[in-house]
Protein backbone atom coordinates (compact mmCIF):
# COMPACT_ATOMS: atom_id res chain seq x y z
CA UNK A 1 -14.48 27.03 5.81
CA UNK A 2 -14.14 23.51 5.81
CA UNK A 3 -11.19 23.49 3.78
CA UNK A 4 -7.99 25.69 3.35
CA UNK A 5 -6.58 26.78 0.20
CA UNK A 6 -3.59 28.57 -1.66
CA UNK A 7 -2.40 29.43 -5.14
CA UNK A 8 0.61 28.32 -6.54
CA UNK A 9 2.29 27.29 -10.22
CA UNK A 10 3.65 24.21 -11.55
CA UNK A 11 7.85 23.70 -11.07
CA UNK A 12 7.74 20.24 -11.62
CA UNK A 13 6.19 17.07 -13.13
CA UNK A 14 7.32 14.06 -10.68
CA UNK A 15 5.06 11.54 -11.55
CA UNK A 16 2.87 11.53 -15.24
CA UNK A 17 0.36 8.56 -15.01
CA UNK A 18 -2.60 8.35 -17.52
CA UNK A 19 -4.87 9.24 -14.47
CA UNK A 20 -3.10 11.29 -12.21
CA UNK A 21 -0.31 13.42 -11.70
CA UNK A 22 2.15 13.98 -9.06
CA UNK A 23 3.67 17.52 -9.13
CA UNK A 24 5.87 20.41 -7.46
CA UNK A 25 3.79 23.21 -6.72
CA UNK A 26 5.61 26.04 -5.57
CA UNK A 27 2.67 27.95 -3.20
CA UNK A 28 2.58 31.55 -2.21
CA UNK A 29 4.15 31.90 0.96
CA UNK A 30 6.22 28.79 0.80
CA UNK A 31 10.13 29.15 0.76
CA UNK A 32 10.45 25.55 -0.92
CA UNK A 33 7.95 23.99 -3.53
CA UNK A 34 5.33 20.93 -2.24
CA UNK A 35 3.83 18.04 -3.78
CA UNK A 36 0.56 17.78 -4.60
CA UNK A 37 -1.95 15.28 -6.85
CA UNK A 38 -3.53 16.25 -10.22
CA UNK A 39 -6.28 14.14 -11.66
CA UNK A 40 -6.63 14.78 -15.18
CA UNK A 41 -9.50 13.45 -15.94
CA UNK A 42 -11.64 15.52 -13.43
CA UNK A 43 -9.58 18.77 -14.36
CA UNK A 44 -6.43 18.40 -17.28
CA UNK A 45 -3.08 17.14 -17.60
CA UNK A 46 -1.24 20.43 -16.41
CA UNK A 47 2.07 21.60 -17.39
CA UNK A 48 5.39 23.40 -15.62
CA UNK A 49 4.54 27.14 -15.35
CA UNK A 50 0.45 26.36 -15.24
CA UNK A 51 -1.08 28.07 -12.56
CA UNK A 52 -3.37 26.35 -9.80
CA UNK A 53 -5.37 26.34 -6.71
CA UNK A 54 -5.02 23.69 -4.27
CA UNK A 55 -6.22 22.11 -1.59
CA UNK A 56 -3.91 22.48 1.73
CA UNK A 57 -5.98 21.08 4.67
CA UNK A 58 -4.15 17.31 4.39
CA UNK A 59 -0.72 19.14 4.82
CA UNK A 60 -1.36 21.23 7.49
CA UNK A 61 -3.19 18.48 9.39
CA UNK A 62 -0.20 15.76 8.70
CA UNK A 63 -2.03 13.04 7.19
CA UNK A 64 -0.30 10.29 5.93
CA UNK A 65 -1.45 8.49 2.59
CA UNK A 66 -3.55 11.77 2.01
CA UNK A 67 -0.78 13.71 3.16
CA UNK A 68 -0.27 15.60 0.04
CA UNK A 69 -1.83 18.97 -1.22
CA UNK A 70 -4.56 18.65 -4.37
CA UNK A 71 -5.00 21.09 -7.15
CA UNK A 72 -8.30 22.10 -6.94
CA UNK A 73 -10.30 21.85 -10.54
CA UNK A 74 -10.93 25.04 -12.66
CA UNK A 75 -13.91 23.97 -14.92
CA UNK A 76 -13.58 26.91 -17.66
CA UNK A 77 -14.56 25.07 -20.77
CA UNK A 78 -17.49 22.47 -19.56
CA UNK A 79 -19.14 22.52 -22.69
CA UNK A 80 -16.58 20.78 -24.21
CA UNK A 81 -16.73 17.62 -21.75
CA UNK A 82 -18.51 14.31 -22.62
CA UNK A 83 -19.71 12.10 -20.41
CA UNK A 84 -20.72 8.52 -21.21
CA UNK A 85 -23.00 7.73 -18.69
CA UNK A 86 -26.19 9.05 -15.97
CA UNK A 87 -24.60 7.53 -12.67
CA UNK A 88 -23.14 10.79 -10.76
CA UNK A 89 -20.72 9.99 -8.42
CA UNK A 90 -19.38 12.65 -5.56
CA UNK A 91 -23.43 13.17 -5.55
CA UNK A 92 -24.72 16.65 -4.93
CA UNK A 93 -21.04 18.12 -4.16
CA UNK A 94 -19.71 21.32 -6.29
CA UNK A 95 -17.56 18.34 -8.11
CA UNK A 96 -20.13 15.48 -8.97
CA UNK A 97 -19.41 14.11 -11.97
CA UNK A 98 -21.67 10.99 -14.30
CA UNK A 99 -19.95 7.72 -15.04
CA UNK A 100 -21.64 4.90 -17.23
CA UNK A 101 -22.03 2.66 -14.52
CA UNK A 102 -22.46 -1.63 -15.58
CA UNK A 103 -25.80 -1.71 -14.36
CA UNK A 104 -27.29 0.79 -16.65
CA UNK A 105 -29.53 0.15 -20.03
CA UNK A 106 -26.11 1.57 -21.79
CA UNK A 107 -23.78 -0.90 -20.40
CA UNK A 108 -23.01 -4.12 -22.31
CA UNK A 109 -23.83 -5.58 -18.80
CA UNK A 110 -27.16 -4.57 -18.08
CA UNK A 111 -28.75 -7.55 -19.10
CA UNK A 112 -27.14 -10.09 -17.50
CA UNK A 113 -26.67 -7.84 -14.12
CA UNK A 114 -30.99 -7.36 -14.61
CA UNK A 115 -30.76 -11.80 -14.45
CA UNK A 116 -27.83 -12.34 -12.29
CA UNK A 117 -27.77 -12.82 -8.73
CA UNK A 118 -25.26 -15.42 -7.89
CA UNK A 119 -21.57 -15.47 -7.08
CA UNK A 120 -21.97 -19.37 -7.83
CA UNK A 121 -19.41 -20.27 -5.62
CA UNK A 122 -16.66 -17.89 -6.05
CA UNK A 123 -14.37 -16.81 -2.91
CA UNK A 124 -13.99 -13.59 -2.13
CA UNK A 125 -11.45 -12.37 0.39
CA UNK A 126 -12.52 -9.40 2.46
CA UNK A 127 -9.60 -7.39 3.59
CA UNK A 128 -9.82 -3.80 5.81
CA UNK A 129 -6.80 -2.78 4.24
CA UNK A 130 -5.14 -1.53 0.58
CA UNK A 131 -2.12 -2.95 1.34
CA UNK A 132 -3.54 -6.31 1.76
CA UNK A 133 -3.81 -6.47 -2.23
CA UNK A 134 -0.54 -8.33 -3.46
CA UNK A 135 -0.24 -10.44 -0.45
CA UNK A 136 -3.71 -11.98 -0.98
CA UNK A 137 -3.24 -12.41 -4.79
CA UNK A 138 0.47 -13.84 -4.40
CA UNK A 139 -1.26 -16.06 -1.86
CA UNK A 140 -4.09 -17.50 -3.71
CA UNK A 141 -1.70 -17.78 -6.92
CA UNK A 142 0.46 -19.97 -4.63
CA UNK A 143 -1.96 -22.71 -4.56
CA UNK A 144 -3.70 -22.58 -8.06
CA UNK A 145 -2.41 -24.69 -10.91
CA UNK A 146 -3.53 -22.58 -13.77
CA UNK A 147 -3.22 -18.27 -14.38
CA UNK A 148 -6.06 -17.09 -12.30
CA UNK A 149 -8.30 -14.48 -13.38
CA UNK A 150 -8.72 -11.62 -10.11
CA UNK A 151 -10.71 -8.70 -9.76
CA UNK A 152 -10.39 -6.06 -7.36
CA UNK A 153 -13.82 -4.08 -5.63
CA UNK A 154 -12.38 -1.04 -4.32
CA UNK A 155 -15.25 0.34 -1.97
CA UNK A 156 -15.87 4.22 -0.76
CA UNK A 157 -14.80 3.66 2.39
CA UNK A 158 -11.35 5.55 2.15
CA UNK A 159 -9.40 7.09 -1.22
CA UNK A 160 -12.08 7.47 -3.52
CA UNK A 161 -9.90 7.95 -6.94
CA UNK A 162 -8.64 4.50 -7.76
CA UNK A 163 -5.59 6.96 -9.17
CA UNK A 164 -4.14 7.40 -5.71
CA UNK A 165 -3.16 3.98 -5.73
CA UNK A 166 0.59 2.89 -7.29
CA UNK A 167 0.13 -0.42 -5.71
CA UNK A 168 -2.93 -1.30 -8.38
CA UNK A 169 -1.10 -0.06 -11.60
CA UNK A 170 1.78 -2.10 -10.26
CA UNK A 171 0.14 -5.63 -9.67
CA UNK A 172 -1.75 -4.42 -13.31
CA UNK A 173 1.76 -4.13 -15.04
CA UNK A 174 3.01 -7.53 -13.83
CA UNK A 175 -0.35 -9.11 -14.67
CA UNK A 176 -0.57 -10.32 -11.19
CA UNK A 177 -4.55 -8.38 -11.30
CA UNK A 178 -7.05 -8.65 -13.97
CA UNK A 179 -9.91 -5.86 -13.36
CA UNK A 180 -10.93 -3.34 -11.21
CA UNK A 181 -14.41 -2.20 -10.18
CA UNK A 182 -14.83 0.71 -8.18
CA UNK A 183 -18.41 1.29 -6.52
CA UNK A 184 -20.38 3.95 -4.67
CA UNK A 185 -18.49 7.20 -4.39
CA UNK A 186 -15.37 5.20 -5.40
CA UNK A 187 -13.96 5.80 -8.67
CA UNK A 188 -12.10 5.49 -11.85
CA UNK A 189 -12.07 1.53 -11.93
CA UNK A 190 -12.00 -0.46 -15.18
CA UNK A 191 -15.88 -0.76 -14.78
CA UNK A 192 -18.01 1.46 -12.14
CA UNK A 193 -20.27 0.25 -10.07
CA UNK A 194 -23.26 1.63 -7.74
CA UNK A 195 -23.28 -0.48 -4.78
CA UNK A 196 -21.16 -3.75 -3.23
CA UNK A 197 -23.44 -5.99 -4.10
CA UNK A 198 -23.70 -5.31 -7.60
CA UNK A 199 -20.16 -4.87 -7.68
CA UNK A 200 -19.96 -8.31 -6.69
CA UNK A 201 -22.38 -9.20 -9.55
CA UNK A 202 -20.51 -7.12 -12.13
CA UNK A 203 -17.42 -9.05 -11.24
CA UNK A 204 -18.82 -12.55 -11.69
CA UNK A 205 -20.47 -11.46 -14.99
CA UNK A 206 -17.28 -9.06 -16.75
CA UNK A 207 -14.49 -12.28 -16.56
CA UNK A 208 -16.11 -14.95 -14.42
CA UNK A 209 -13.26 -14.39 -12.47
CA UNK A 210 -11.18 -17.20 -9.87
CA UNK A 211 -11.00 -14.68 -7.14
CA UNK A 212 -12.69 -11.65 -6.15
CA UNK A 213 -11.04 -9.50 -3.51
CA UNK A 214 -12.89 -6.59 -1.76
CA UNK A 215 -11.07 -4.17 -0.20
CA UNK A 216 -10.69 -0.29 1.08
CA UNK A 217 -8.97 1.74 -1.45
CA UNK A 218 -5.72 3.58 0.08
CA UNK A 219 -6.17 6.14 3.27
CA UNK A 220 -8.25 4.93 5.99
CA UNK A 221 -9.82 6.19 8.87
CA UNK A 222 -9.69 5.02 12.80
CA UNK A 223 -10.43 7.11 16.06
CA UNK A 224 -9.81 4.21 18.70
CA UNK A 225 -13.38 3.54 19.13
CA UNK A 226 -15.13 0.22 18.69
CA UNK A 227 -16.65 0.71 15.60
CA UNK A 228 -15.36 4.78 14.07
CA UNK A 229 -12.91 2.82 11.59
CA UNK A 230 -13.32 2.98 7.42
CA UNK A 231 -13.07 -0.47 7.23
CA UNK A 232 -16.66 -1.93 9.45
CA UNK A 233 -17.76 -1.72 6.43
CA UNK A 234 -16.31 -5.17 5.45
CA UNK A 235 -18.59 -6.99 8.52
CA UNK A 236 -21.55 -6.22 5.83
CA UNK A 237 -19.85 -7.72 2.74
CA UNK A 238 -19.81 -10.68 5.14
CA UNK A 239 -23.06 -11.37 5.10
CA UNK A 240 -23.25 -9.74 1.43
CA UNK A 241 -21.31 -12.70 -0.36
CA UNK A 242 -22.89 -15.16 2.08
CA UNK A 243 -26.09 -13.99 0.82
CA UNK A 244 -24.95 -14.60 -3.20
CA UNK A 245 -23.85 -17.75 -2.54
CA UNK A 246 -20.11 -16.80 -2.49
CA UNK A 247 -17.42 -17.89 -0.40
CA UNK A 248 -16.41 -15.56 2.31
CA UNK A 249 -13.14 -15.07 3.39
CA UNK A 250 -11.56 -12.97 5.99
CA UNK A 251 -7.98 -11.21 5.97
CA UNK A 252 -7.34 -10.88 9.50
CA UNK A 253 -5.22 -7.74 10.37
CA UNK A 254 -2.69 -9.73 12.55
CA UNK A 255 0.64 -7.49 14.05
CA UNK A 256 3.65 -8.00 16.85
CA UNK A 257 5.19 -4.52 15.44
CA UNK A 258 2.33 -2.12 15.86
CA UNK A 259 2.69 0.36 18.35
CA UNK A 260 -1.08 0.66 19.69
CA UNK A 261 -2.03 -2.37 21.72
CA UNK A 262 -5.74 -1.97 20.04
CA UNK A 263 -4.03 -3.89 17.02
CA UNK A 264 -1.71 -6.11 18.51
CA UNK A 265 -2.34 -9.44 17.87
CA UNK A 266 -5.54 -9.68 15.91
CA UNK A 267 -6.72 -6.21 15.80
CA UNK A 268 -9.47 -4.65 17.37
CA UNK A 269 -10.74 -3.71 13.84
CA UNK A 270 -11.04 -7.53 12.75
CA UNK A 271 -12.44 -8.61 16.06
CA UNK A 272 -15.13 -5.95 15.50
CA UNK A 273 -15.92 -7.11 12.01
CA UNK A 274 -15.87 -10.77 12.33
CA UNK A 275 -18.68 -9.77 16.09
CA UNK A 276 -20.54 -7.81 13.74
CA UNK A 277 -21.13 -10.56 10.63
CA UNK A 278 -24.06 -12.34 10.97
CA UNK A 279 -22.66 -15.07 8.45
CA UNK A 280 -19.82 -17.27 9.16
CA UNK A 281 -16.83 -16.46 7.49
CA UNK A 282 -13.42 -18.54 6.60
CA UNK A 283 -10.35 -17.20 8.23
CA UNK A 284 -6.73 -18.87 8.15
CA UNK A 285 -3.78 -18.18 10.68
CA UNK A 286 -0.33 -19.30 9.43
CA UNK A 287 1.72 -22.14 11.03
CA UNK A 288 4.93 -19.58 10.52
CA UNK A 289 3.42 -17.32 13.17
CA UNK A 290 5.49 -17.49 16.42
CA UNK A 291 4.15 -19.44 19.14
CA UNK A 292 3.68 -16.47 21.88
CA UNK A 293 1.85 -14.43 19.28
CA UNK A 294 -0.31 -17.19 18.47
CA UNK A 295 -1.14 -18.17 21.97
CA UNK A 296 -2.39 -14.02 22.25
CA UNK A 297 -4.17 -14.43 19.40
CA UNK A 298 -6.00 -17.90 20.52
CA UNK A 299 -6.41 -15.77 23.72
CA UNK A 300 -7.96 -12.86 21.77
CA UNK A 301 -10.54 -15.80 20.21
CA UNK A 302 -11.99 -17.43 22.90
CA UNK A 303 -12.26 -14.37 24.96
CA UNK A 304 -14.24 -12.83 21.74
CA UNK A 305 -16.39 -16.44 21.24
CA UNK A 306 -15.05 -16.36 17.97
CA UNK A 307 -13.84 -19.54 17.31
CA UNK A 308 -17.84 -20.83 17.48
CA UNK A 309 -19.14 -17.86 15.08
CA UNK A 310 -16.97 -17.91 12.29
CA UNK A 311 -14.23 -21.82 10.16
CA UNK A 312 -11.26 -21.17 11.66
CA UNK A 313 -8.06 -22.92 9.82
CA UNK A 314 -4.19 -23.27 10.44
CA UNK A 315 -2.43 -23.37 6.93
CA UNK A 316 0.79 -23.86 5.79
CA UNK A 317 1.58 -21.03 3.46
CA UNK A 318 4.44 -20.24 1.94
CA UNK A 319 6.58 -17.25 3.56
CA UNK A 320 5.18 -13.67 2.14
CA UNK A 321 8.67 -12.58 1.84
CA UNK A 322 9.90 -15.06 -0.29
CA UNK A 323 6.77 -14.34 -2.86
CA UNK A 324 7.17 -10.80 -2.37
CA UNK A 325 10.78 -10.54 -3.63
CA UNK A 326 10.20 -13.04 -6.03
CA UNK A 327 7.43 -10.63 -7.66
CA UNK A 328 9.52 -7.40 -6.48
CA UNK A 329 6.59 -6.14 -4.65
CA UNK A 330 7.24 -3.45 -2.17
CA UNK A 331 4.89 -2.49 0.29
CA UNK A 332 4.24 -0.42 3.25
CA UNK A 333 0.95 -1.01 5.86
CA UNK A 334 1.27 2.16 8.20
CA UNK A 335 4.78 3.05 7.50
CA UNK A 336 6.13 -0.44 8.03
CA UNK A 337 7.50 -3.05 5.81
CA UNK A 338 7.58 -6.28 5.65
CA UNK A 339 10.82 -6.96 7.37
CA UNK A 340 9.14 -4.40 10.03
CA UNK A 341 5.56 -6.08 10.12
CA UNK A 342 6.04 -9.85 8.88
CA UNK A 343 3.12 -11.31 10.34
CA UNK A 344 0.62 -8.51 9.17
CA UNK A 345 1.71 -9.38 5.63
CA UNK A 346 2.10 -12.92 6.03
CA UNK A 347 -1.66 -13.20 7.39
CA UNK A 348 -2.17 -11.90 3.68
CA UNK A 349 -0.51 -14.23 2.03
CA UNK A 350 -2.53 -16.88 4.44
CA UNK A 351 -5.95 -15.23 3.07
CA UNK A 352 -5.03 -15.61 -0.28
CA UNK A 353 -3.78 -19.15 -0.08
CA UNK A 354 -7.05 -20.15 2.08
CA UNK A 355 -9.32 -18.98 -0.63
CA UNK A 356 -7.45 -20.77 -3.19
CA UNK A 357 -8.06 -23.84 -1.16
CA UNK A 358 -11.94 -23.55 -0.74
CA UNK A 359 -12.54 -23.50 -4.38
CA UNK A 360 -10.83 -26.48 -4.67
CA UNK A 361 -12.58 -27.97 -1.78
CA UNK A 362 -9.19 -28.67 -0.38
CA UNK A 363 -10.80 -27.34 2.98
CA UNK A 364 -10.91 -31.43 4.34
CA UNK A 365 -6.85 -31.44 4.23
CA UNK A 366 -6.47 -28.52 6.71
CA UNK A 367 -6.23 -28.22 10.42
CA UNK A 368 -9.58 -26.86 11.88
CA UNK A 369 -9.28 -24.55 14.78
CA UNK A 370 -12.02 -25.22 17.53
C-alpha cells in the first residue's frame, strides 16, 4: 500500500476556515489525540464526535509543512454534489474532482483567453518558494506610488489545495493580495486554471493586474540532486513570460543561516534554474547584504557564467524587517525566521522592489552587475 491509514473521531476543532479545517483527531491506538487537515469542500465541514479515516503516512515519515495527518473523504451522498465546470483536476485518481476552469466556453473569460496572448509588459516575479509571497509584494509596494493590483499563480509543483496555505488568507485579509489562480493539479484559487501559461493569460485578462507573482504553493520537494527539486519548474516560466512579452523576474533563494552548503549563498536550486532558462531574466541582490556573503555569491556567478546569461542589478531596498513588522507579517522559510534567515527574506523584498522598478522603466537608475 502506498499509503497508511487509521480511524479515529473528532475531539477538537482548532482551526474553522471556509476551506479547510484543522482538527484533533484522537486515532485508535494513540494515547494522545493528533492534528490533522479537513477540506470541506472535497468531503464536509465535520464536527466533534464525527468519525473519520485518515491519512497517516506524512506523520510517520516526519514531514514538515505536510507533516500533519488528513481525513480521508467518505463520498456517501454524491448525488447530491454539483459541480460547475468539465476541467477534472487530481485526473484519473479515486479523488478527481471537475472545476470550471477560465478557459472554458462557460467561463466569462473564454473569449478573451480564445484572443489573448500577451502579458503586454507586465512583470512577473518567479519565486521557488511559498514563503517568498509577502516579501515580494511588500517589496514591489515599496516602490509604487499608487495601490497595486497583484495576483498570485500557485503552480502543482508542491501543496496542491491552495487551503493549506495561512500565509495567502493572511496577505488576502490585509489587502496586501488581490487574486489567486491556481493551475494544473493545483487547486481551490479564486479562478482555476489548466496550465502556466494560460494562467498567466487569465491573470492579465481577470484585473489587468500591476504584478503577477508565480510561485510553488506550500511543501516542497528536494533530494540534493541537480535538478530532483519542486521548484525547476520555475526555469520554464522563464522562458514562458519571455515568450508573452512579460517581464521576467527572478527571486533568488539567497541564505548565510542554512545548514546545507548546497544553499548557502545563492542556492543550488536558483543556480539550476537561472542555467536552465533559455531567456534572460532580471535578478536584483540588495546593497544591505554583507560584504563576505556577497563576495560568495559574486563567486558563485562567475563560476556559473551567470552574470553574461541573465540583467543582473544591485538595489537599494528597504530592510524586509522593517516592512514586515510594519505589516505584522510572520513568516517561516524552513523553520527559520527572519531574525534567523535575514538575507533569504530580504532577497524577497529585493525581487519585489526590482519588478516595481522595471515597469516604471526605472531600470537606467540602478547599478548593473557585469
Amino acid at each position: 500500500m502506498m499509503f497508511t491509514t487509521a480511524n479515529g473521531y473528532v475531539v477538537g476543532i482548532l482551526r474553522d476556515n471556509p476551506e479547510i479545517q484543522e482538527l484533533l483527531i484522537q486515532i485508535d491506538g494513540y494515547s494522545e489525540p493528533e492534528r490533522a487537515y479537513n477540506y470541506p469542500g472535497l468531503y464536509k465541514r465535520l464536527i466533534t464526535g464525527d468519525k473519520v479515516v485518515v491519512n497517516t503516512a506524512a506523520v510517520k515519515l516526519g514531514l514538515g509543512t505536510g507533516g500533519r495527518h488528513f481525513v480521508i473523504p467518505e463520498y456517501l451522498d454524491c448525488e447530491q454534489l454539483k459541480f460547475p465546470g468539465h476541467i477534472m483536476k487530481l485526473r484519473y485518481t479515486p479523488w478527481q474532482f471537475p472545476i470550471l476552469a477560465a478557459e472554458e466556453e462557460a467561463s466569462p473569460y473564454h473569449q478573451q483567453l480564445t484572443e489573448c496572448q500577451t502579458l503586454a509588459g507586465t512583470p512577473v516575479v518567479i519565486a521557488p518558494l511559498h514563503s517568498m509571497l509577502p516579501g515580494i509584494i511588500l517589496g514591489f509596494r515599496s516602490v509604487q506610488k499608487k495601490h497595486p493590483k497583484i495576483v498570485y499563480i500557485m503552480t502543482d509543483g508542491a501543496a496542491l489545495p491552495i487551503a493549506l496555505s495561512e500565509l495567502v488568507r493572511d496577505l488576502k485579509s490585509k489587502l496586501l493580495l488581490d487574486l489567486t489562480v491556481t493551475c494544473g493539479h493545483a487547486f481551490g484559487g479564486d479562478l482555476e486554471a489548466v496550465s502556466i501559461p494560460s494562467a498567466l493569460l487569465v491573470a492579465k485578462e481577470s484585473i489587468n493586474p500591476d504584478l503577477i507573482i508565480v510561485a510553488l504553493g506550500p511543501g516542497v520537494v528536494g533530494t540534493g540532486t541537480p535538478f530532483g527539486f519542486s521548484g525547476i519548474e520555475q526555469s520554464w516560466v522563464i522562458d514562458v513570460v519571455s515568450k508573452l512579452q512579460g517581464i521576467a523576474i527572478v527571486a533568488p533563494r539567497i541564505s548565510s543561516a542554512d545548514m546545507r552548503r548546497r544553499h548557502l549563498g545563492i542556492s543550488h536550486h536558483t543556480l539550476t534554474i537561472l542555467k536552465l532558462a533559455n531567456n534572460p531574466a532580471l535578478v536584483g541582490l540588495s546593497k544591505l547584504i554583507p560584504a563576505s556573503l556577497m563576495e560568495s555569491i559574486d563567486n558563485q556567478l562567475r563560476g556559473n557564467q551567470l552574470l553574461k546569461m541573465h540583467q543582473w542589478y544591485r538595489m537599494n531596498d528597504p530592510p524586509a524587517e522593517a516592512l514586515f513588522q510594519e505589516h505584522q507579517i510572520r513568516i517561516k522559510t524552513m523553520g527559520r525566521d527572519i531574525q534567523a534567515d535575514p538575507w533569504f527574506f530580504q532577497s524577497t523584498v529585493t525581487a519585489g522592489a526590482l519588478a516595481g522598478l522595471a515597469v516604471q522603466d526605472g531600470l537606467s537608475s540602478l547599478q548593473q552587475i557585469d
